[in-house]
N, C-alpha and C. Protein backbone atom coordinates (compact mmCIF):
# COMPACT_ATOMS: atom_id res chain seq x y z
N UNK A 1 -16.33 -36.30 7.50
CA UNK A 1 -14.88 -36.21 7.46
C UNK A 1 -14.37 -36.11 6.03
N UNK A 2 -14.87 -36.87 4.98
CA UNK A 2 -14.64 -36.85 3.83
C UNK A 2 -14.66 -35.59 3.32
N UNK A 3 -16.15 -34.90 3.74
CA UNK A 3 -16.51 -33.74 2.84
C UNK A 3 -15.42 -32.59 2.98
N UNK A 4 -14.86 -32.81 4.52
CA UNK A 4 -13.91 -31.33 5.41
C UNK A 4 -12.26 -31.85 4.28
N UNK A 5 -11.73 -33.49 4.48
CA UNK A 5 -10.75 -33.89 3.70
C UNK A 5 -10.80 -32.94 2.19
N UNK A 6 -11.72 -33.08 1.64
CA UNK A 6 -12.18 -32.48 0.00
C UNK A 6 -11.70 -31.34 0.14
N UNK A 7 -12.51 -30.69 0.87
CA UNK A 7 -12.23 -29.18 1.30
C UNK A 7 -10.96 -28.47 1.39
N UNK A 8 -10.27 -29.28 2.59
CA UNK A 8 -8.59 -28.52 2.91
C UNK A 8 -8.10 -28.64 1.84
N UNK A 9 -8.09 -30.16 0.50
CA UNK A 9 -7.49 -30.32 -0.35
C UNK A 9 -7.58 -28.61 -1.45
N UNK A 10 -9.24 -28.76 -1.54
CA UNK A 10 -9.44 -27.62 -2.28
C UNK A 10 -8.83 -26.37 -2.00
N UNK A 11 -9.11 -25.97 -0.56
CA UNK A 11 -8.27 -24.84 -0.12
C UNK A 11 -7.14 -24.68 -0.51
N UNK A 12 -6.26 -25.31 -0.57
CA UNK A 12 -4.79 -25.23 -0.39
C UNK A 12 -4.65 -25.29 -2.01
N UNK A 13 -4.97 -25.88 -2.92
CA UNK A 13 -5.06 -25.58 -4.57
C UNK A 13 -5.83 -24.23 -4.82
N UNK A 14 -6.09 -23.68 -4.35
CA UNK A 14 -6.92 -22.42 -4.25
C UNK A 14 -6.10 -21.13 -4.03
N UNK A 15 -5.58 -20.72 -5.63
CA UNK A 15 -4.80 -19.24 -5.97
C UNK A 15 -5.12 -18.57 -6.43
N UNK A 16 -5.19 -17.56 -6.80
CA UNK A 16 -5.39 -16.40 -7.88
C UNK A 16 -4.11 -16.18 -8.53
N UNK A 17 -3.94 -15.51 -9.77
CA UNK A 17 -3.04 -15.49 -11.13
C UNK A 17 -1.72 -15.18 -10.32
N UNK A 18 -1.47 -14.23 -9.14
CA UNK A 18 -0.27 -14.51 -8.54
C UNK A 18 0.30 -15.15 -7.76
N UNK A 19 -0.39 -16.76 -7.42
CA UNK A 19 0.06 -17.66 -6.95
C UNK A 19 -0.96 -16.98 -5.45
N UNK A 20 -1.04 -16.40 -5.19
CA UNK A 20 -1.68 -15.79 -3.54
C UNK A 20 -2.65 -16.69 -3.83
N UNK A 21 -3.00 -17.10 -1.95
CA UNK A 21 -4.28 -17.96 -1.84
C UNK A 21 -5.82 -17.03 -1.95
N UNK A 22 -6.63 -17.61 -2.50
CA UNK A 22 -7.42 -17.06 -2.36
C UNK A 22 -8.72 -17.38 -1.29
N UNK A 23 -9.64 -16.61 -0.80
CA UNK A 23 -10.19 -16.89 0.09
C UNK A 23 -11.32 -17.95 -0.46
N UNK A 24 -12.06 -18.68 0.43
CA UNK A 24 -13.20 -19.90 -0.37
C UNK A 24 -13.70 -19.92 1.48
N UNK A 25 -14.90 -20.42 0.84
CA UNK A 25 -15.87 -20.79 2.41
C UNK A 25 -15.62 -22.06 2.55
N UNK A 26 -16.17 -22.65 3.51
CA UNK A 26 -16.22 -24.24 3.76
C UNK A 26 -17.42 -24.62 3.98
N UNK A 27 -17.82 -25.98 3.54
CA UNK A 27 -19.11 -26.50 3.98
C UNK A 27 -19.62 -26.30 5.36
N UNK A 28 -20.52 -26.16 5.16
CA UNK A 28 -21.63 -25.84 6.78
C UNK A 28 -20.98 -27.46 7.84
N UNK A 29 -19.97 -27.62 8.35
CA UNK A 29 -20.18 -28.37 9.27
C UNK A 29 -20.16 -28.04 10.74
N UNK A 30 -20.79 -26.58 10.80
CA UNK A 30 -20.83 -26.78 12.01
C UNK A 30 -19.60 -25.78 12.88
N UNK A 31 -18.46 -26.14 11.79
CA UNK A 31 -16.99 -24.79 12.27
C UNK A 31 -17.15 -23.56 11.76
N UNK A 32 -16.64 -22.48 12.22
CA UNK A 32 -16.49 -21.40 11.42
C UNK A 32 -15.60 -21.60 10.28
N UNK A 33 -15.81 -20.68 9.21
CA UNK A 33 -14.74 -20.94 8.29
C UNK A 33 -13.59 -19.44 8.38
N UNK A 34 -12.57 -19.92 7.94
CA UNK A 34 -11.45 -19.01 8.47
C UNK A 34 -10.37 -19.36 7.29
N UNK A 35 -9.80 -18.25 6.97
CA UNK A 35 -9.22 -17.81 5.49
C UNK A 35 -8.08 -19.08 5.74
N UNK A 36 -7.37 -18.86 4.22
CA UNK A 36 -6.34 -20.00 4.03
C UNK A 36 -5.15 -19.37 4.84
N UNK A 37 -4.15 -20.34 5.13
CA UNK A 37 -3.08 -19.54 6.01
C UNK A 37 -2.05 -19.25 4.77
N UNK A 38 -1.12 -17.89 4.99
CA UNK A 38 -0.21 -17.61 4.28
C UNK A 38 0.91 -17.86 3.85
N UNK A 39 0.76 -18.07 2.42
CA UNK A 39 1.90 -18.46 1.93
C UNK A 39 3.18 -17.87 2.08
N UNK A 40 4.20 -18.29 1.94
CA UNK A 40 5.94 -17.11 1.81
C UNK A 40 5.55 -16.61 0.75
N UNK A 41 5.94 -15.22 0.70
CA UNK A 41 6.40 -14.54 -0.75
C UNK A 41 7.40 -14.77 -1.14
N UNK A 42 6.97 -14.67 -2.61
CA UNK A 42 7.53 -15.69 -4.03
C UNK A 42 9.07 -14.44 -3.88
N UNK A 43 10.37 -15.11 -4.20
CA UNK A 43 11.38 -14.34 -4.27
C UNK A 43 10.32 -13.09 -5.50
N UNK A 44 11.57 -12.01 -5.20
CA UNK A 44 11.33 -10.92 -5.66
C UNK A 44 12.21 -10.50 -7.00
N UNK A 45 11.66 -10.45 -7.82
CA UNK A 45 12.51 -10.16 -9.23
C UNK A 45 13.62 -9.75 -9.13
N UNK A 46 15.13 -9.52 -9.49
CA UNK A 46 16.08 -8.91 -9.52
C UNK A 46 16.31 -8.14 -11.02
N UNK A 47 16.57 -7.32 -10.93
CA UNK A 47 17.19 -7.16 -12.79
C UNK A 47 18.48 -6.08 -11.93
N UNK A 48 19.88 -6.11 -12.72
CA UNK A 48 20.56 -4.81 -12.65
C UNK A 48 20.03 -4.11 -13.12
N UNK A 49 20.90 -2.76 -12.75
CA UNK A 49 20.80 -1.42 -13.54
C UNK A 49 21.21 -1.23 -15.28
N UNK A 50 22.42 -2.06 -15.06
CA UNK A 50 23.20 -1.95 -16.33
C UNK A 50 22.69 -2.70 -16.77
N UNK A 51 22.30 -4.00 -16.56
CA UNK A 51 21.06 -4.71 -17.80
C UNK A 51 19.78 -4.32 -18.18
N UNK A 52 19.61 -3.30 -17.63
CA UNK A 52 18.00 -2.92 -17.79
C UNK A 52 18.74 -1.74 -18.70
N UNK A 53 19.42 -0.63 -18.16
CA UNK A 53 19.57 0.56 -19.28
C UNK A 53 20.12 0.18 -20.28
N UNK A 54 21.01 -1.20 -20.36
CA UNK A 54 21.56 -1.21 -21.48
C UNK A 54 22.69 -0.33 -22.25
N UNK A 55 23.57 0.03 -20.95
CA UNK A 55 24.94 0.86 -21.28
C UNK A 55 24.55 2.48 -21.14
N UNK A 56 22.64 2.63 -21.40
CA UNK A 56 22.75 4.05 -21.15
C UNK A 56 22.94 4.65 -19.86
N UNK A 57 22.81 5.73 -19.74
CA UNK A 57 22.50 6.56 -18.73
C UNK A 57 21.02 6.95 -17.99
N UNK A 58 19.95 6.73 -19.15
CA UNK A 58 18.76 6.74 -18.54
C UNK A 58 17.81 5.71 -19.36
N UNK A 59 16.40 5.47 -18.87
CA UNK A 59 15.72 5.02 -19.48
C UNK A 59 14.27 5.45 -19.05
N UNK A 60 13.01 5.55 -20.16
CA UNK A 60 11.94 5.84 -19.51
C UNK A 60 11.27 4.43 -19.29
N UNK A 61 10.53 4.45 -18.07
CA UNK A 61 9.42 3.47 -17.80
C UNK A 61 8.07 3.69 -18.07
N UNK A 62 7.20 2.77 -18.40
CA UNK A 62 6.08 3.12 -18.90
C UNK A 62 5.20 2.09 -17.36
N UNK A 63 4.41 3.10 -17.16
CA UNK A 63 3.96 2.20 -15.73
C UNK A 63 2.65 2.89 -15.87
N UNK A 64 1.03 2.19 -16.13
CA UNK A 64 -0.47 2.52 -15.92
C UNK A 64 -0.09 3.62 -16.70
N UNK A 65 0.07 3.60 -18.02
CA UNK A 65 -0.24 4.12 -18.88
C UNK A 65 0.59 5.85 -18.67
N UNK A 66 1.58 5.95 -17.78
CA UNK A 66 2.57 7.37 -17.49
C UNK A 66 3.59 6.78 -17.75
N UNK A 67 4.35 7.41 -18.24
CA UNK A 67 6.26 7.72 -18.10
C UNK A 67 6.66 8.23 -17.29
N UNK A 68 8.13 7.21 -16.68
CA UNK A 68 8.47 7.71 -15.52
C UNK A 68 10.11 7.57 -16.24
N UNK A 69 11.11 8.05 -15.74
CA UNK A 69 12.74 8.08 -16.05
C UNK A 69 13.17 7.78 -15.12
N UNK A 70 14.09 7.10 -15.70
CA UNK A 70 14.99 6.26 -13.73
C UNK A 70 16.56 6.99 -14.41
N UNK A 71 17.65 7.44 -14.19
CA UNK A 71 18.86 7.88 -14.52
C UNK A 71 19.49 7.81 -13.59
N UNK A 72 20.98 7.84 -13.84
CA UNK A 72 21.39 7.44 -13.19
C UNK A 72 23.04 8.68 -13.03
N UNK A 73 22.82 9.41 -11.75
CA UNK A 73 23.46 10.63 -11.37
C UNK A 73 24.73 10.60 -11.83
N UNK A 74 25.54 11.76 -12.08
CA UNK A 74 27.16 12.06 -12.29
C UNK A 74 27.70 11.50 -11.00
N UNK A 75 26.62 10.90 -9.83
CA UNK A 75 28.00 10.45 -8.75
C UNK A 75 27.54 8.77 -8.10
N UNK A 76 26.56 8.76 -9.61
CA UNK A 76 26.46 7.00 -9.85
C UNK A 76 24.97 6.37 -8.62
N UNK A 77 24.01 7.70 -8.41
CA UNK A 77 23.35 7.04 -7.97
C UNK A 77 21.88 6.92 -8.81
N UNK A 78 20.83 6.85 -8.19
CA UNK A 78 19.66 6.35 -9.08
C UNK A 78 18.49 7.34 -8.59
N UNK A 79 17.88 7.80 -9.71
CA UNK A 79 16.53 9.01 -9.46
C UNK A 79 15.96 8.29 -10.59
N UNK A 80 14.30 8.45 -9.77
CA UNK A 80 12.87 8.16 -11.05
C UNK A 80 12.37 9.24 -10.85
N UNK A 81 11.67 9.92 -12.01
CA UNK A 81 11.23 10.93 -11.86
C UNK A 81 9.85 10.67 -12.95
N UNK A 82 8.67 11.67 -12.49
CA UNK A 82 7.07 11.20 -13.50
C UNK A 82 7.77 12.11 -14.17
């Protein structure tokens, strides 16, 4: 009982760099072992538009090593383009 107690503890402290659980086995007692259950996803970043361009009209993004442009249309809407 102790060893399975250790275990769930471990499981559940058990993330990878984005907080996601990561998978781990369990001691041989006998159960199958079966992944950690899922966490909620972490809220999702917000930024505006106008705080990110910074009053401009466009800006490039640099994403895996490409440039991409996000601008923003004469009738105020939003295009990214590679």
């Amino acid at each position: 009982m102790l060893r399975r107690a250790l275990w769930q503890r471990q499981r559940a402290a058990a993330t990878d760099a984005r907080g996601a659980p990561t998978l781990t086995t369990r001691p041989d007692d006998g159960e199958e072992a079966r992944p950690p259950s899922p966490r909620p996803a972490a809220r999702t970043r917000r930024v505006k538009v106008t705080e990110l361009l910074a009053g401009e009209r466009e800006a490039i993004l640099e994403h895996d090593g490409q440039d991409y442009r996000l601008r923003i249309t004469a009738s105020g809407k939003l295009i990214l383009t590679k």
